[in-house]
C-alpha atoms as a PDB file:
ATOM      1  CA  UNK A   1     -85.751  32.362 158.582  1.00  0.00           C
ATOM      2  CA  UNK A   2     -83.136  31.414 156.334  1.00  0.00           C
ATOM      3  CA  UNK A   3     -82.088  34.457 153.790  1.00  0.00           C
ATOM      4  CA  UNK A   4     -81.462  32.230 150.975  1.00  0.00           C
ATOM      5  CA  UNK A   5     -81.162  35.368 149.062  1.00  0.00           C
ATOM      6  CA  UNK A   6     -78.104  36.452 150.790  1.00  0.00           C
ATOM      7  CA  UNK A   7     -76.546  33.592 150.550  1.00  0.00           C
ATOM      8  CA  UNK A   8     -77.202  33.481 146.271  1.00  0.00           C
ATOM      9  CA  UNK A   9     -76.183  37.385 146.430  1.00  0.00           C
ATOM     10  CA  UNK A  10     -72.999  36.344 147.801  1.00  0.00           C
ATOM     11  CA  UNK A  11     -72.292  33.186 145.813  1.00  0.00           C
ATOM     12  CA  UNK A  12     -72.909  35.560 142.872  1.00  0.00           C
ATOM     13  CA  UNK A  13     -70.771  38.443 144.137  1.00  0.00           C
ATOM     14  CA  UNK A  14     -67.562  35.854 144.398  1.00  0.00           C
ATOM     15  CA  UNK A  15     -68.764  33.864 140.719  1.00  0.00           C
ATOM     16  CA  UNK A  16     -69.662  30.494 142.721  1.00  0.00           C
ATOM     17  CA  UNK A  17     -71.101  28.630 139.690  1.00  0.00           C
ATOM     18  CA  UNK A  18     -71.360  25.440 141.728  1.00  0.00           C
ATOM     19  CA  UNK A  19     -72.632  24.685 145.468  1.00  0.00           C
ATOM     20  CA  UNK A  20     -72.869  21.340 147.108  1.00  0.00           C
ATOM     21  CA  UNK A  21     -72.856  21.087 150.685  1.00  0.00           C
ATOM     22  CA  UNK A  22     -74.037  17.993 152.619  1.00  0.00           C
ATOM     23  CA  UNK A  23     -73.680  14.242 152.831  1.00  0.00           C
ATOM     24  CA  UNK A  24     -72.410  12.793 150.157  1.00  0.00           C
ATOM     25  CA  UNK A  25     -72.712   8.583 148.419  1.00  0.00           C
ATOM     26  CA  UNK A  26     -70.730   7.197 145.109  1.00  0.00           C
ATOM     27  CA  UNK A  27     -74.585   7.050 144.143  1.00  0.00           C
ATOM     28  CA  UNK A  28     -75.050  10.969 144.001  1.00  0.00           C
ATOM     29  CA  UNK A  29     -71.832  11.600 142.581  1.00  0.00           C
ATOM     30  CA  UNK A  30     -73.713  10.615 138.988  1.00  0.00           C
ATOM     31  CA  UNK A  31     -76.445  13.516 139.046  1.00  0.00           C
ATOM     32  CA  UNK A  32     -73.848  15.990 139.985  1.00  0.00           C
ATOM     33  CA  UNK A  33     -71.729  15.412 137.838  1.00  0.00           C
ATOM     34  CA  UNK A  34     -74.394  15.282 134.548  1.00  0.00           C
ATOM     35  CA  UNK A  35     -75.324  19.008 136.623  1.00  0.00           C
ATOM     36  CA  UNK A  36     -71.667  20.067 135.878  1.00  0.00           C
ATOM     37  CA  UNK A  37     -71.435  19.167 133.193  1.00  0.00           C
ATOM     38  CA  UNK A  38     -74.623  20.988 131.649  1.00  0.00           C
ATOM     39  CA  UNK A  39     -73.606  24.101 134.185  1.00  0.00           C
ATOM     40  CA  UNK A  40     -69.494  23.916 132.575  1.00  0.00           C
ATOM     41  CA  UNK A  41     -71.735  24.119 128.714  1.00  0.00           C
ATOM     42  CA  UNK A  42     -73.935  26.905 130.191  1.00  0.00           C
ATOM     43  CA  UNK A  43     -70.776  28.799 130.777  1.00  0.00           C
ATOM     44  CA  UNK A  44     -69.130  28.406 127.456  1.00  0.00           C
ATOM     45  CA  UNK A  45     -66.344  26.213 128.430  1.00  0.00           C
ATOM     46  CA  UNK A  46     -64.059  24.720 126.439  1.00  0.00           C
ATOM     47  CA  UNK A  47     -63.581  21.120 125.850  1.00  0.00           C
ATOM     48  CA  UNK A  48     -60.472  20.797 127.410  1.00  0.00           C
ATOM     49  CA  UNK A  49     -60.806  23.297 130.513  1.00  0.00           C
ATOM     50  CA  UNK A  50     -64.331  20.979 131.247  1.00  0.00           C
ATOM     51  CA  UNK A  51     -62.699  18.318 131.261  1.00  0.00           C
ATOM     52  CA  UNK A  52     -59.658  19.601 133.442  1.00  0.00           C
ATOM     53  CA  UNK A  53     -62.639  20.667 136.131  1.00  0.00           C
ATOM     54  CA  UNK A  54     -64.745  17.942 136.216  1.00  0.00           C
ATOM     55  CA  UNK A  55     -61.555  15.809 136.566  1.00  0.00           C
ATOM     56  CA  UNK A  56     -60.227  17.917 139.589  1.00  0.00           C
ATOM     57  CA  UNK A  57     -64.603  17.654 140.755  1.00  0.00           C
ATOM     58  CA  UNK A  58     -64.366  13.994 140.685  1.00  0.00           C
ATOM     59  CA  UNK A  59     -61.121  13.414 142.472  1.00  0.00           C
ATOM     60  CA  UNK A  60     -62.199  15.945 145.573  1.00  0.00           C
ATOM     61  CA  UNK A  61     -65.155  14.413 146.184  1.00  0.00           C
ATOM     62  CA  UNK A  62     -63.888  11.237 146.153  1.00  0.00           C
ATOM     63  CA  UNK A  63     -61.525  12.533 148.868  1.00  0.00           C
ATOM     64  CA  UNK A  64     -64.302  13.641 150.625  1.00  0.00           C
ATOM     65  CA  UNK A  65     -65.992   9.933 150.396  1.00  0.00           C
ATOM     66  CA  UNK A  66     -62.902   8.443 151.342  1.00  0.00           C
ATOM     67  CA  UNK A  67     -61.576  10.960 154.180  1.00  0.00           C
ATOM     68  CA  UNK A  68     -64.035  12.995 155.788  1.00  0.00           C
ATOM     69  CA  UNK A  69     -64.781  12.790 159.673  1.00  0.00           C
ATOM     70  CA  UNK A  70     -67.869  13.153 159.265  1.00  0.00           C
ATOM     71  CA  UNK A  71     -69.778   9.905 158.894  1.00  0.00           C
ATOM     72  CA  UNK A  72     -73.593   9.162 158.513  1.00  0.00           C
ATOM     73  CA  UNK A  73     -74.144   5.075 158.720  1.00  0.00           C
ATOM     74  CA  UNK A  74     -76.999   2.876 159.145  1.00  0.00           C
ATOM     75  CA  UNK A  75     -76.261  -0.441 160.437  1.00  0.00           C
ATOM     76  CA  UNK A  76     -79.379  -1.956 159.002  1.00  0.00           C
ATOM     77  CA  UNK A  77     -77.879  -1.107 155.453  1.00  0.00           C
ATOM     78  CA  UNK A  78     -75.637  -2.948 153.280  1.00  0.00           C
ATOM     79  CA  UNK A  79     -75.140  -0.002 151.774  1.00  0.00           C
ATOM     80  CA  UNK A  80     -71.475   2.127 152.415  1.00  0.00           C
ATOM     81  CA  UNK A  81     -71.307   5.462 154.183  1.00  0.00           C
ATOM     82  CA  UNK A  82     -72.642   8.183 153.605  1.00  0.00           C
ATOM     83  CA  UNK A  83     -69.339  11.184 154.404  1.00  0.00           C
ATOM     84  CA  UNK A  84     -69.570  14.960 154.799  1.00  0.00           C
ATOM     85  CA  UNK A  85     -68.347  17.897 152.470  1.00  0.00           C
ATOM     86  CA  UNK A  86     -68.688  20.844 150.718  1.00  0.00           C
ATOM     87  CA  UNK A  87     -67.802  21.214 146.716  1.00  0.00           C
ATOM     88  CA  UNK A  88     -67.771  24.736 145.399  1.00  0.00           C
ATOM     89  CA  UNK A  89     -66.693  25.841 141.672  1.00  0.00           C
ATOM     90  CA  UNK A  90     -66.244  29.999 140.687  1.00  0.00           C
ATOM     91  CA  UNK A  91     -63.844  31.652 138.901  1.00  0.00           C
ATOM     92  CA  UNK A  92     -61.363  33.849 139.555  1.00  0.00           C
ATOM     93  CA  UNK A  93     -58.803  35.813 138.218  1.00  0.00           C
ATOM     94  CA  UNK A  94     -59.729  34.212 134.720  1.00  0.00           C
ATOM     95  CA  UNK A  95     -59.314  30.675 135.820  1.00  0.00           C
ATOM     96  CA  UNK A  96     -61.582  28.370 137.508  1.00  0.00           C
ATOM     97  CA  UNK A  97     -61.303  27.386 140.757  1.00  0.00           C
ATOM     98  CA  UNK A  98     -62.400  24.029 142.725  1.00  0.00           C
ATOM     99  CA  UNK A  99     -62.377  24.153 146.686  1.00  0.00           C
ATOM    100  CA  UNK A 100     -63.435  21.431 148.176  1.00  0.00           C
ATOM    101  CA  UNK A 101     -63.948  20.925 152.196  1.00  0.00           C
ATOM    102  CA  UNK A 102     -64.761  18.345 154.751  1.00  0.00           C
ATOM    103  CA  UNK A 103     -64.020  17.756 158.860  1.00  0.00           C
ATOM    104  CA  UNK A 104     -60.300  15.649 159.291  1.00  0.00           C
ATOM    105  CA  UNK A 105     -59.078  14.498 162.370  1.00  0.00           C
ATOM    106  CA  UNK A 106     -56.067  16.876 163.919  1.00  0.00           C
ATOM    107  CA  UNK A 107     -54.061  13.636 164.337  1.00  0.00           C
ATOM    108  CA  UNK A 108     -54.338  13.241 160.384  1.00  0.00           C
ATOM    109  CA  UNK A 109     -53.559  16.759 159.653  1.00  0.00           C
ATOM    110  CA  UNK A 110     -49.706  16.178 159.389  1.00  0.00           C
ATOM    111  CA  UNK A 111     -49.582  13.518 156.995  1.00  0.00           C
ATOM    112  CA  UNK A 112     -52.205  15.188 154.852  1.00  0.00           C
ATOM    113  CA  UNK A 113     -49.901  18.470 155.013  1.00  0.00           C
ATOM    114  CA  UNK A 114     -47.049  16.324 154.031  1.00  0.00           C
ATOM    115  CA  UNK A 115     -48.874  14.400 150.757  1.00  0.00           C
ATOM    116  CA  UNK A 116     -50.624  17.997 148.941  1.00  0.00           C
ATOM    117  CA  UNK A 117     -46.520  19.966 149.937  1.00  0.00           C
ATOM    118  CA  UNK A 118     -45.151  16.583 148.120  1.00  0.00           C
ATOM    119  CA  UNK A 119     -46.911  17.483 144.661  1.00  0.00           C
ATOM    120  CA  UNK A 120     -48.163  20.755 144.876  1.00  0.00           C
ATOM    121  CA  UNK A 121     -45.102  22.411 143.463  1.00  0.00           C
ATOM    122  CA  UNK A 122     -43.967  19.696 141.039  1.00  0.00           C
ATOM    123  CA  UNK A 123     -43.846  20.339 137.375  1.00  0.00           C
ATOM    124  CA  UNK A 124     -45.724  18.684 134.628  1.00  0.00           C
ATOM    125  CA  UNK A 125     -42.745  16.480 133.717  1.00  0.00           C
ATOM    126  CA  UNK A 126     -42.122  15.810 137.848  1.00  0.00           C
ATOM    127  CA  UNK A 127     -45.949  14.451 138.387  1.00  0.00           C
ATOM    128  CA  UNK A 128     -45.972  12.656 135.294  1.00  0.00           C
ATOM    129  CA  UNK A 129     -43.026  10.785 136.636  1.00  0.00           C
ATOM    130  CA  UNK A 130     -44.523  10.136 140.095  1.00  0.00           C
ATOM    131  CA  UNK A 131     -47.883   9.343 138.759  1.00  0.00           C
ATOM    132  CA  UNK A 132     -46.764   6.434 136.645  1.00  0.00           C
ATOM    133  CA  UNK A 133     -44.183   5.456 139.447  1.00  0.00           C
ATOM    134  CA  UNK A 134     -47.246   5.333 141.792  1.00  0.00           C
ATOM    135  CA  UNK A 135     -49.795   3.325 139.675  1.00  0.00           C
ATOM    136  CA  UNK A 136     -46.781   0.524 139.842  1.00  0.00           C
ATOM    137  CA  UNK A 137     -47.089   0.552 143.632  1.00  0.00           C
ATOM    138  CA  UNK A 138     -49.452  -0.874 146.425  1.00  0.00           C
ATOM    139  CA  UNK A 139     -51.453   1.688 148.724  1.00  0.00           C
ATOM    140  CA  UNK A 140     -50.429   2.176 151.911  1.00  0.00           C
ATOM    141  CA  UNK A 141     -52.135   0.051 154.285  1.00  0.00           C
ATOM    142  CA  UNK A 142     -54.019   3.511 155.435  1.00  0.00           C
ATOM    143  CA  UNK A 143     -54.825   4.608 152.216  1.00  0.00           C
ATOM    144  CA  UNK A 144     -58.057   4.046 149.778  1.00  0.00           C
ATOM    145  CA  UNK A 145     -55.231   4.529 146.970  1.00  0.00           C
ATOM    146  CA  UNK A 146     -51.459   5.542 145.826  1.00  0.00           C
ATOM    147  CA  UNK A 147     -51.598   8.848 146.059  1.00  0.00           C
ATOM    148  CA  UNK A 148     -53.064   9.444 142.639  1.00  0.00           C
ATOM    149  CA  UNK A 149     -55.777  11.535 142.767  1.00  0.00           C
ATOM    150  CA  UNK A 150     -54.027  14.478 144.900  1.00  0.00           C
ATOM    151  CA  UNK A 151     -51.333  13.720 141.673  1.00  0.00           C
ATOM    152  CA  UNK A 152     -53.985  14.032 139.171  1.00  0.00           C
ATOM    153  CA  UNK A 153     -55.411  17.256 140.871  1.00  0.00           C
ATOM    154  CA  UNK A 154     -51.702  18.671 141.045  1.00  0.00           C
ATOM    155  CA  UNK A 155     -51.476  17.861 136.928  1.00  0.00           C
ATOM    156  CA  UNK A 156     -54.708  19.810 136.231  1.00  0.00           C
ATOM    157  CA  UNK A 157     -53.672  22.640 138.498  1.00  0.00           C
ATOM    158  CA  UNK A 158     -52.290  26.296 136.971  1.00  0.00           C
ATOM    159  CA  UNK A 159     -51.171  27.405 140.377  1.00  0.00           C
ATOM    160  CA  UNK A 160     -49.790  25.146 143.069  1.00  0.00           C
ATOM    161  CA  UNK A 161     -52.796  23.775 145.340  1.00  0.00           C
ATOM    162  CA  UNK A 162     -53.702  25.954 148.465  1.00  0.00           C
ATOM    163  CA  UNK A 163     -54.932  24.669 151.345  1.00  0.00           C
ATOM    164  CA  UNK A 164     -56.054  25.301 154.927  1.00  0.00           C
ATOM    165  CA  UNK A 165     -57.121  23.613 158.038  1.00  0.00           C
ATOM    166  CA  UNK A 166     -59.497  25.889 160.641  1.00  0.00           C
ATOM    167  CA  UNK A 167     -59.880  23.989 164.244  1.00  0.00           C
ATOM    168  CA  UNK A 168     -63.064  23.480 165.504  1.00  0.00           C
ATOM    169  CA  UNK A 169     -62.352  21.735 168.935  1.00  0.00           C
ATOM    170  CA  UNK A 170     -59.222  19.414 170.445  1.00  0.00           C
ATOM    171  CA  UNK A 171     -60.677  16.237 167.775  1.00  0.00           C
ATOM    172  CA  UNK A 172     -61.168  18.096 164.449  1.00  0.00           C
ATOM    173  CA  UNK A 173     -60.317  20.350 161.968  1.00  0.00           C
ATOM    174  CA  UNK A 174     -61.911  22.159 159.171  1.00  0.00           C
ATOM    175  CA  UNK A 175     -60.048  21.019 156.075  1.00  0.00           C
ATOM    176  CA  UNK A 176     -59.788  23.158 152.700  1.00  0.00           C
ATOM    177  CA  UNK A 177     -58.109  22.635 149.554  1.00  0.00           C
ATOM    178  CA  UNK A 178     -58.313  24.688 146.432  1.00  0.00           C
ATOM    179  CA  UNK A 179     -57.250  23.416 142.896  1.00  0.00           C
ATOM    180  CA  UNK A 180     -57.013  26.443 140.210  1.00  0.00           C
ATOM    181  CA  UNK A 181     -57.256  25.045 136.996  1.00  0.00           C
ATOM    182  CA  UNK A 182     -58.403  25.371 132.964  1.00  0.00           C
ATOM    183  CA  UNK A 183     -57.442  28.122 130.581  1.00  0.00           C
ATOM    184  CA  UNK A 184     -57.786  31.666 131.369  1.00  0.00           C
ATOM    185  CA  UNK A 185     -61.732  32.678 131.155  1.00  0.00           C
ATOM    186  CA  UNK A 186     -61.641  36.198 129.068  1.00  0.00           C
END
């Protein structure tokens, strides 16, 4: 059997205040969120650092709707896809900390190498310039947007985002990013 106990123990050990792993719809997106939310309160967060998570929350799992490998479909629904991830929110070091993960395809993992090392060491001033510059433009013809939301993650960041990719076979990766964000946690 499952040692669900184990697995709390060590989401406690390493101050995981937030698990979601599974298939993922815009639908669900709702009830999570409202669960953040209450969870961010239950910690004592402030206003602003909340906000700054939940933002960086809601623009990783949209990557994960819009990105991941891993599909679920029924063709008997009108309904869109259901895609693959794994959310997870802790602290550390003071700060909080949003990793987000999903299966890519190798072939993609150049180009998404080359859009998070475009922003991730930026400054404030520097991605408020490319934001705006981007909302003027169209989205690449491979792209469910402009950029902005790996923009908007960089803004809310602290540290520069970290990211890795683990193979699994000669098709797919495991893809990882980590956003640190908020104001220190005392």
């Amino acid at each position: 059997m499952l040692n669900l106990y184990e697995l709390y123990k060590n989401a406690k050990a390493k101050n995981i205040i937030f698990y979601y792993s599974g298939p993922i719809a815009h639908a669900s997106i709702e009830g999570v969120a409202a669960t953040l939310r209450k969870n961010l309160q239950y910690e004592g967060t402030d206003e602003i650092t909340s906000n700054a998570v939940f933002s960086v929350f809601i623009e990783q799992v949209q990557n994960i709707l819009n990105y991941s490998a891993e599909k679920f479909s029924d063709i008997n629904s009108d309904d869109e896809d259901l895609r693959a991830g794994v959310v997870a929110i802790g602290y550390e070091e003071g700060f909080y900390c949003i990793y987000c993960g999903n299966k890519v395809y190798n072939q993609d993992i150049p180009k998404i190498k080359e859009n998070i090392d475009s922003v991730r060491n930026l400054d404030k001033e520097h991605l408020k310039a490319l934001y705006k510059e981007r909302r003027r433009m169209e989205p690449p013809p491979s792209s469910k947007g402009a950029g902005l939301g790996l923009i908007e993650m960089a803004r809310k960041a602290v540290k520069p985002i970290d990211y890795t990719f683990i193979p699994m076979d000669e098709e797919y990766s495991f893809f990882t990013i980590k956003v640190v964000t908020g104001r220190e946690k005392i």
